[in-house]
Protein backbone atom coordinates (compact mmCIF):
# COMPACT_ATOMS: atom_id res chain seq x y z
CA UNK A 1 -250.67 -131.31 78.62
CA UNK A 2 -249.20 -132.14 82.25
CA UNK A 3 -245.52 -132.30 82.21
CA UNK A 4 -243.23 -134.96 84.05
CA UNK A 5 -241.73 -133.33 87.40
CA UNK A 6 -238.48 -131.77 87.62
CA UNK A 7 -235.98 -134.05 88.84
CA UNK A 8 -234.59 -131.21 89.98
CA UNK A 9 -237.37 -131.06 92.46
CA UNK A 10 -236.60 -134.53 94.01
CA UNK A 11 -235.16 -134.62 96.97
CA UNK A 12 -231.66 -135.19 97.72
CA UNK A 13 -229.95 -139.09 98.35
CA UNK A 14 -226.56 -140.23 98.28
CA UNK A 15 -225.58 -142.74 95.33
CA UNK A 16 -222.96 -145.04 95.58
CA UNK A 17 -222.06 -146.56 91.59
CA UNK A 18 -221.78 -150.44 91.54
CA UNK A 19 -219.63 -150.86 88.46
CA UNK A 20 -217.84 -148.43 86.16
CA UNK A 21 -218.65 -149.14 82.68
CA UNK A 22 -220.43 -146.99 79.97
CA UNK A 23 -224.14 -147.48 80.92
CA UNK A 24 -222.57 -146.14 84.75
CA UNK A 25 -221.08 -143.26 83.40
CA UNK A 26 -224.43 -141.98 81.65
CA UNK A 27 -226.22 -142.23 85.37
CA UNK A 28 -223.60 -140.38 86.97
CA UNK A 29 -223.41 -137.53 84.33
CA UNK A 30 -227.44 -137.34 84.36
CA UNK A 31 -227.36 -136.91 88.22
CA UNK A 32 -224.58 -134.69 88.34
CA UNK A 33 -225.99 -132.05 85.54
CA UNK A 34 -230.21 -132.56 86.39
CA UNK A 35 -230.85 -133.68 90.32
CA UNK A 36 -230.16 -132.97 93.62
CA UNK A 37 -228.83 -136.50 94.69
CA UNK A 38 -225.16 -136.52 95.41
CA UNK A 39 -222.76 -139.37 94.11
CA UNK A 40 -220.94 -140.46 97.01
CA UNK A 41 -218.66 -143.46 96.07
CA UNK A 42 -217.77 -145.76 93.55
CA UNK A 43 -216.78 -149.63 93.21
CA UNK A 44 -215.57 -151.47 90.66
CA UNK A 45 -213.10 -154.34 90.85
CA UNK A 46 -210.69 -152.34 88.43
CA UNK A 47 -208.08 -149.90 90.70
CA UNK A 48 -207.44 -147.23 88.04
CA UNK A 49 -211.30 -148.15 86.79
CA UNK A 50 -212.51 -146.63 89.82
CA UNK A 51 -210.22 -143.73 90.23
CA UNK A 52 -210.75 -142.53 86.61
CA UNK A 53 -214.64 -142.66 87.22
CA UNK A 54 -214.55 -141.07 90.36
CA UNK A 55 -212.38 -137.80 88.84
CA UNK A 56 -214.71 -137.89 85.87
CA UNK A 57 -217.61 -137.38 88.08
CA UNK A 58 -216.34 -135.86 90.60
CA UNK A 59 -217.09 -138.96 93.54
CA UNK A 60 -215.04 -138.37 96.44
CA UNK A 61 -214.72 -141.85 97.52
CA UNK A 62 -213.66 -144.94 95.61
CA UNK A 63 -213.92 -148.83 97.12
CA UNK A 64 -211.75 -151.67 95.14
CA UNK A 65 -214.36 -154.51 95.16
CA UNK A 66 -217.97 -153.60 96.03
CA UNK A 67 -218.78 -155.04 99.55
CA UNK A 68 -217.02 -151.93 101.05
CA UNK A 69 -218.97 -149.78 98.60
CA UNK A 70 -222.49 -151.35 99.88
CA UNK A 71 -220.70 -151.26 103.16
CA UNK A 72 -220.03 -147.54 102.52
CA UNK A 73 -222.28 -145.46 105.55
CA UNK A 74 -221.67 -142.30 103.21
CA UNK A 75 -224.39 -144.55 100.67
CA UNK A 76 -227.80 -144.29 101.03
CA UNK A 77 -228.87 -146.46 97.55
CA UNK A 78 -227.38 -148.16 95.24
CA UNK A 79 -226.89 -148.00 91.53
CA UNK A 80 -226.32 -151.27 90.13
CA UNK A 81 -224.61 -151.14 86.71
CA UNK A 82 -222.89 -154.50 85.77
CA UNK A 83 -223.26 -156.96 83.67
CA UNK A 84 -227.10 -159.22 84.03
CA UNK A 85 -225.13 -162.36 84.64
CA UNK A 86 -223.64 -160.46 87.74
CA UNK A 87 -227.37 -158.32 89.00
CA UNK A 88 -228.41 -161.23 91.51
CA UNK A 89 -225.48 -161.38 93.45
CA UNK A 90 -224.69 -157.75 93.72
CA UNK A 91 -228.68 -156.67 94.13
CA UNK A 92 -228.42 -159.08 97.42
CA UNK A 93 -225.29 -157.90 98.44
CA UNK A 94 -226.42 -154.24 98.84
CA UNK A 95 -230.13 -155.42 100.25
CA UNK A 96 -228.21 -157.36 103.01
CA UNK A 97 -226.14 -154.07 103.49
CA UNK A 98 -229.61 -152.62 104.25
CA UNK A 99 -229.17 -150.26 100.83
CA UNK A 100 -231.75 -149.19 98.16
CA UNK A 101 -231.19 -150.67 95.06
CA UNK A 102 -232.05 -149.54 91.97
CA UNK A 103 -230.62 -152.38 89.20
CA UNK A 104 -230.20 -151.76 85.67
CA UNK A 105 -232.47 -153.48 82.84
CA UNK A 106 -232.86 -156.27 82.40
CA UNK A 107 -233.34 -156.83 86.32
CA UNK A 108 -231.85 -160.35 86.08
CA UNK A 109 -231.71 -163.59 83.77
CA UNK A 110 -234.90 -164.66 84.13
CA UNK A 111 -237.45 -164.67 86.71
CA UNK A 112 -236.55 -166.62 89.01
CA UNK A 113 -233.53 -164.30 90.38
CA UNK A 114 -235.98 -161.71 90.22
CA UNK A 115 -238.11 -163.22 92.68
CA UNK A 116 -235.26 -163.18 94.88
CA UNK A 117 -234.16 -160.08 95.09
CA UNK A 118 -237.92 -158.69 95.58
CA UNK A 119 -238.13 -161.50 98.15
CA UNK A 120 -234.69 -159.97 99.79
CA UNK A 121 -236.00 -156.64 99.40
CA UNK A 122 -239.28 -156.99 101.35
CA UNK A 123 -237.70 -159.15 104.04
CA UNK A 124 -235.17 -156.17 104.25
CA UNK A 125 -237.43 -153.47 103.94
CA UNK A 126 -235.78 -151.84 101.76
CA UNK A 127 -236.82 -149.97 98.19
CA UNK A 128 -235.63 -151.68 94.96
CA UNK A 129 -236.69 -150.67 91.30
CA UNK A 130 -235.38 -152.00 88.17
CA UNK A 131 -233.90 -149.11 86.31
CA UNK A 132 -236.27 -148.84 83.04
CA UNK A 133 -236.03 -145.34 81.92
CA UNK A 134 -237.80 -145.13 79.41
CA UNK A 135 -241.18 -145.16 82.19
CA UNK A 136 -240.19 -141.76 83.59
CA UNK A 137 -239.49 -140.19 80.31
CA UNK A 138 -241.70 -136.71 79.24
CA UNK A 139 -242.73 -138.06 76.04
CA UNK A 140 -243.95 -141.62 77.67
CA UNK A 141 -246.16 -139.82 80.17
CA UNK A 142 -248.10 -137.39 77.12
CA UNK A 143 -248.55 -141.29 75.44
CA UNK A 144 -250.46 -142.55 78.45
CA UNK A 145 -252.38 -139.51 78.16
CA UNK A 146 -253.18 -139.02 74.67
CA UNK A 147 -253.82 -142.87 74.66
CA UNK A 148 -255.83 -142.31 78.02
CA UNK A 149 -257.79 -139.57 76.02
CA UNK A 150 -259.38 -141.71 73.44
CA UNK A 151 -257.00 -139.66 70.99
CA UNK A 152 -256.47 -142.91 69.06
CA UNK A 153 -259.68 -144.89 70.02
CA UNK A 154 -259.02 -148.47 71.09
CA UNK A 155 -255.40 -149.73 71.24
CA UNK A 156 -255.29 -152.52 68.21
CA UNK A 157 -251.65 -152.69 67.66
CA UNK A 158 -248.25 -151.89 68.73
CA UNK A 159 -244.79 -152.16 67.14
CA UNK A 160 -240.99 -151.43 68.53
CA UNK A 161 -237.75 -152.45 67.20
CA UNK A 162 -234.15 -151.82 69.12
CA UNK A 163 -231.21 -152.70 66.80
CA UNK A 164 -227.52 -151.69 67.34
CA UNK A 165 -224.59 -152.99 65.31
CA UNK A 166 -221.89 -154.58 67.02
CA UNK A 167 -219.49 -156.73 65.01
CA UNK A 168 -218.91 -160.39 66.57
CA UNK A 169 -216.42 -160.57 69.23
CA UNK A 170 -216.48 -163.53 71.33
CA UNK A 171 -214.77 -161.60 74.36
CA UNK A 172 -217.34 -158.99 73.95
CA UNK A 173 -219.96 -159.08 77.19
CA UNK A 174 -222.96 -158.87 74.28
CA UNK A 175 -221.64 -162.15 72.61
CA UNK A 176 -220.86 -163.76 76.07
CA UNK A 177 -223.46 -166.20 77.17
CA UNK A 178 -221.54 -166.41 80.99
CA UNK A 179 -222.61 -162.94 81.34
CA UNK A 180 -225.89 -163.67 79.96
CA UNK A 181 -225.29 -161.52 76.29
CA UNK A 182 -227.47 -161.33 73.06
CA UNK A 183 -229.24 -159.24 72.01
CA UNK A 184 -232.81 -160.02 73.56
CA UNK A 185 -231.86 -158.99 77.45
CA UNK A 186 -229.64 -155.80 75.99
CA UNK A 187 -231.68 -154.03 73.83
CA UNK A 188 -235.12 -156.42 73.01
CA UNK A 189 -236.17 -155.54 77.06
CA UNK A 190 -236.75 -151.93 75.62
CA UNK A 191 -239.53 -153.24 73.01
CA UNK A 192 -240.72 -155.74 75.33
CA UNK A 193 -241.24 -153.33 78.55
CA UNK A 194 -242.94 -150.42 76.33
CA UNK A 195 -245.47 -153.34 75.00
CA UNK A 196 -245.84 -154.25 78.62
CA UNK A 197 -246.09 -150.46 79.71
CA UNK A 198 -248.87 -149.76 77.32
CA UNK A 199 -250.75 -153.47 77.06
CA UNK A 200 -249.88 -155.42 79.75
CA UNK A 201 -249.11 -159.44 80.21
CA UNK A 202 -249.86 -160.94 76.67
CA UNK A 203 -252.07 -163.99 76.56
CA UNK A 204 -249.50 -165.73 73.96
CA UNK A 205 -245.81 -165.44 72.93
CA UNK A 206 -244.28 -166.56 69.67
CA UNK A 207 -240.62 -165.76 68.65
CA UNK A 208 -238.05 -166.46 66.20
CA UNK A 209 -234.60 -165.97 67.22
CA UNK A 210 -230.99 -166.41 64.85
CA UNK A 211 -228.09 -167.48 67.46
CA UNK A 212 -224.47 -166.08 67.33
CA UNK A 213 -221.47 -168.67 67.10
CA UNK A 214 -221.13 -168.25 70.90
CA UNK A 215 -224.42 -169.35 71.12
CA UNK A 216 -226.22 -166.08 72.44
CA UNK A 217 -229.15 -164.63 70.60
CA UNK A 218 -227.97 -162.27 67.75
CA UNK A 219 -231.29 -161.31 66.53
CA UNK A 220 -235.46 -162.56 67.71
CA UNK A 221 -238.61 -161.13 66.11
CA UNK A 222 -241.40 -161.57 68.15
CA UNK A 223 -245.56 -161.39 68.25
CA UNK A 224 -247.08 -160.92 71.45
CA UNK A 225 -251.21 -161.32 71.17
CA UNK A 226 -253.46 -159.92 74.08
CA UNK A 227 -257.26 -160.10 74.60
CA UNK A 228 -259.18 -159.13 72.35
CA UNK A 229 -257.29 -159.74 69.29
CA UNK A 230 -254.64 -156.78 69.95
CA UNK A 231 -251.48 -157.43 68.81
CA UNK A 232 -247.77 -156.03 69.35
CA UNK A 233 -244.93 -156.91 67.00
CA UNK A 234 -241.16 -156.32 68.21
CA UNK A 235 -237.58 -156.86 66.88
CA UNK A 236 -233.88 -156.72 68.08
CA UNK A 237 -230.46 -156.87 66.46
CA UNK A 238 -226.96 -157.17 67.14
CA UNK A 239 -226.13 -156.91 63.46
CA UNK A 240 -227.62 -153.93 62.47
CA UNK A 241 -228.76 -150.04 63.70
CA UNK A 242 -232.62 -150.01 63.29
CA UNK A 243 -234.57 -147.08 63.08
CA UNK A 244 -236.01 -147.22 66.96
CA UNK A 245 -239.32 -146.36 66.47
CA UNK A 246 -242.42 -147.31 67.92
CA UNK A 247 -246.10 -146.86 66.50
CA UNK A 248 -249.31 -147.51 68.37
CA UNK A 249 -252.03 -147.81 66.43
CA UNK A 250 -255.97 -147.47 67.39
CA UNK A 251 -259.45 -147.56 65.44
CA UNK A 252 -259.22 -143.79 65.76
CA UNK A 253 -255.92 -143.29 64.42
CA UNK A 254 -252.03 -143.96 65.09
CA UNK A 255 -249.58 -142.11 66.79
CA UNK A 256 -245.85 -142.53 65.85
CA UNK A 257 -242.90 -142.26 67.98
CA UNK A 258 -239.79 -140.88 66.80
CA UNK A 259 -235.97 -143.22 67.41
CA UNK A 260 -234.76 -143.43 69.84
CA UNK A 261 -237.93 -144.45 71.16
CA UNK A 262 -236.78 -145.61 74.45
CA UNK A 263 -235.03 -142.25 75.18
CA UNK A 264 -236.24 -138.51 74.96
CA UNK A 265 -237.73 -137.78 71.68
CA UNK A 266 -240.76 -136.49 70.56
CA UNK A 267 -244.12 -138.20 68.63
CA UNK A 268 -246.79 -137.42 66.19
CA UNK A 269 -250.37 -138.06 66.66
CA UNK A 270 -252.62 -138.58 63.10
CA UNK A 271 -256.22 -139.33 63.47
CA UNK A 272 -258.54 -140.54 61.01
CA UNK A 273 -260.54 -137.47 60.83
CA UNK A 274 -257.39 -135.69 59.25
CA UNK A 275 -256.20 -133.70 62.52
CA UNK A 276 -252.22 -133.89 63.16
CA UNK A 277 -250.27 -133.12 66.41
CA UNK A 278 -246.88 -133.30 67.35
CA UNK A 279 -245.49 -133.84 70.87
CA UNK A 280 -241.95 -132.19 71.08
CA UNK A 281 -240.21 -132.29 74.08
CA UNK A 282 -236.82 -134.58 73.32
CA UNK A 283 -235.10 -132.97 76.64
CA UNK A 284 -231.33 -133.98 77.79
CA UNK A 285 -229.95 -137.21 78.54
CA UNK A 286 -232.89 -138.58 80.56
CA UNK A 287 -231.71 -141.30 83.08
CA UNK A 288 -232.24 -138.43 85.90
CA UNK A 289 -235.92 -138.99 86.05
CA UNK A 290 -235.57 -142.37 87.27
CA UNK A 291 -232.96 -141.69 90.10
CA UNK A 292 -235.29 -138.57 90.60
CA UNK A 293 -238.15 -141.47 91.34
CA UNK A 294 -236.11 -143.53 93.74
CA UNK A 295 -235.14 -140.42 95.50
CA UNK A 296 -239.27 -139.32 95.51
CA UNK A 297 -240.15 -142.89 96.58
CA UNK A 298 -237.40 -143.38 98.88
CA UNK A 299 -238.44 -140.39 100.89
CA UNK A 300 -241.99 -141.29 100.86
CA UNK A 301 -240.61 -144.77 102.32
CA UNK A 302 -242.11 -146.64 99.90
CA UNK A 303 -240.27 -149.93 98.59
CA UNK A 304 -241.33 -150.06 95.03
CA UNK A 305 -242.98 -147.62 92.10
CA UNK A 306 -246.00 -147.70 90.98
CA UNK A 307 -244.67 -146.76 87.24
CA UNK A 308 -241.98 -149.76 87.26
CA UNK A 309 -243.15 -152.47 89.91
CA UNK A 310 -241.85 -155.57 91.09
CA UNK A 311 -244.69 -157.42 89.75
CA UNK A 312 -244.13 -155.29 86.86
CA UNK A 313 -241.08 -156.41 86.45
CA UNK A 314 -241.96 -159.69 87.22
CA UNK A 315 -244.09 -160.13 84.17
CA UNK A 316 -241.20 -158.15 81.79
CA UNK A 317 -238.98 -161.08 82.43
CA UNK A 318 -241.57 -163.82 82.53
CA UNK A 319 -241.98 -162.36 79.09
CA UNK A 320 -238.02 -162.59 78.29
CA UNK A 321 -237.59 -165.42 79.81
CA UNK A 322 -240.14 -167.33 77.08
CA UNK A 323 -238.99 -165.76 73.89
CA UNK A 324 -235.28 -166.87 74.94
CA UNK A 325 -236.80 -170.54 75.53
CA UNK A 326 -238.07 -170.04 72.15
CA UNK A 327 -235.23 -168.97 70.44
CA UNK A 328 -233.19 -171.48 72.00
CA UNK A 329 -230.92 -169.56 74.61
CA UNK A 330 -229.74 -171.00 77.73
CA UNK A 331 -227.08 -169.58 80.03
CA UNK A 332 -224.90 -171.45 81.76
CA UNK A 333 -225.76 -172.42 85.40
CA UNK A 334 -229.49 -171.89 84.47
């Protein structure tokens, strides 16, 4: 079976980090320890934020605010890595600084600010991917294949959950509808983007959400339906660790993917004629095959990629954006 390329073998581009949280910190250790990019310069708004990330990851350049880091001529593309409520304004900002922009999921609120920045993006010629992950990943690659293959006959049905517990804290940015929190545009975009990876724009959309006190979505089970009767059924939590597993099933057989399905990890193919195979190749970490794609793509001077693009996107948050109508979310200045 065909491996995923090296990101080791992608060429080399200069990061700058737009925020210095957690999800930041992950990039910057994955391109440190498994590409060739460098990591140039970090903002944050946060003095001794900044300074702290840039020693941990050994960035030699810092900015206090980020119009100097988009400003930053050491930066050839951005990594955009605050909170959704806050991925408009700063995707534009770089854009207009003429920067590549790679934005972390989900892209934006809804669909509408995605529009923009692709609209920004093509009237600035540059390259701008939303930073899904789990496209790039070994194990998603051998799916498409085996799928591809006929392994597991005709897709019929998919399933996904993505559950983490985090107690209530109204402070917290996951319970804060001003930064556009619950659970659906945190974690549910992981369910939501592997059905649309593997089965495209569904034909209907039915949800049933449970709101926090702050009046974000705590938990939403959905049903997508496609043509031809297939079917994929998704969860998210706030309240509690779920297993992370996927399972796609076919008239041939089923193949089951091991938690955390969104991440490196293996999966197991049964068929109905008895045979058994397992796909084992969890690897490390795993956000460097993205950056390796924007560095591939960037190169090629391409604006988009083919495995995550802006009409791809597009239809992710279309997606979102109904389920949160259904399940009665609304931030504020929508």
């Amino acid at each position: 079976m065909a491996r995923t390329e090296d990101p080791r073998t992608a060429p080399s581009i200069r990061w700058g980090i737009l925020g210095a949280g957690n999800i930041a910190s992950t990039f910057a250790q994955a391109v440190n320890a498994h590409t060739r990019a460098q990591l140039v310069a970090v903002g944050s708004r946060n003095r001794d934020r900044s300074e702290r990330f840039a020693t941990a990851h050994g960035i030699p350049t810092t900015h206090i605010g980020y119009r100097d880091l988009v400003e930053d001529p050491q930066v050839d593309a951005v990594y955009v890595a605050t909170p959704h409520s806050e991925h408009l304004e700063h995707a534009l900002l770089a854009i207009k600084a003429g920067k590549h922009v790679l934005v972390e999921k989900a892209f934006t609120r809804n669909a509408g600010e995605a529009e923009q920045v692709f609209d920004a993006a093509r009237a600035a010629g540059v390259f701008v991917m939303e930073a899904m992950w789990t496209r790039f990943l070994p194990h998603v690659a051998a799916l498409h294949q085996v799928i591809d293959a006929g392994e597991i006959g005709d897709v019929v049905n998919l399933s996904a959950d993505h559950g983490q517990f985090f107690p209530f804290n109204p402070a917290s940015r996951l319970y804060d509808p001003a930064l556009a929190g619950g659970a659906l545009l945190d974690l549910g975009v992981y369910p939501v983007s592997f059905a649309h990876d593997f089965l495209g724009v569904p034909t209907g959309v039915q949800a049933v959400g449970a709101l926090t006190e702050t009046g974000v979505d705590g938990q939403i089970s959905i049903a997508l339906s496609y043509d031809g009767g297939v079917q994929a059924t998704l969860s998210t939590t706030l309240w509690a660790k779920t297993p992370t597993t996927a399972s796609i099933s076919g008239t041939e057989g089923w193949i089951e993917v091991a938690g955390n399905f969104y991440g490196p990890t293996s999966f197991r193919v049964v068929r109905r004629d008895g045979r058994t195979w397992t796909f084992d190749q969890p690897g490390e970490k795993g956000l460097q095959y993205e950056a390796a794609e924007v560095a591939r793509r960037v190169a090629a001077g391409e604006h988009e990629s083919p495995r995550m693009s802006w009409q791809g996107t597009l239809e992710v948050m279309r997606t979102l954006d109904e389920i949160r109508a259904q399940a009665g979310v609304v931030y504020p200045g929508e």
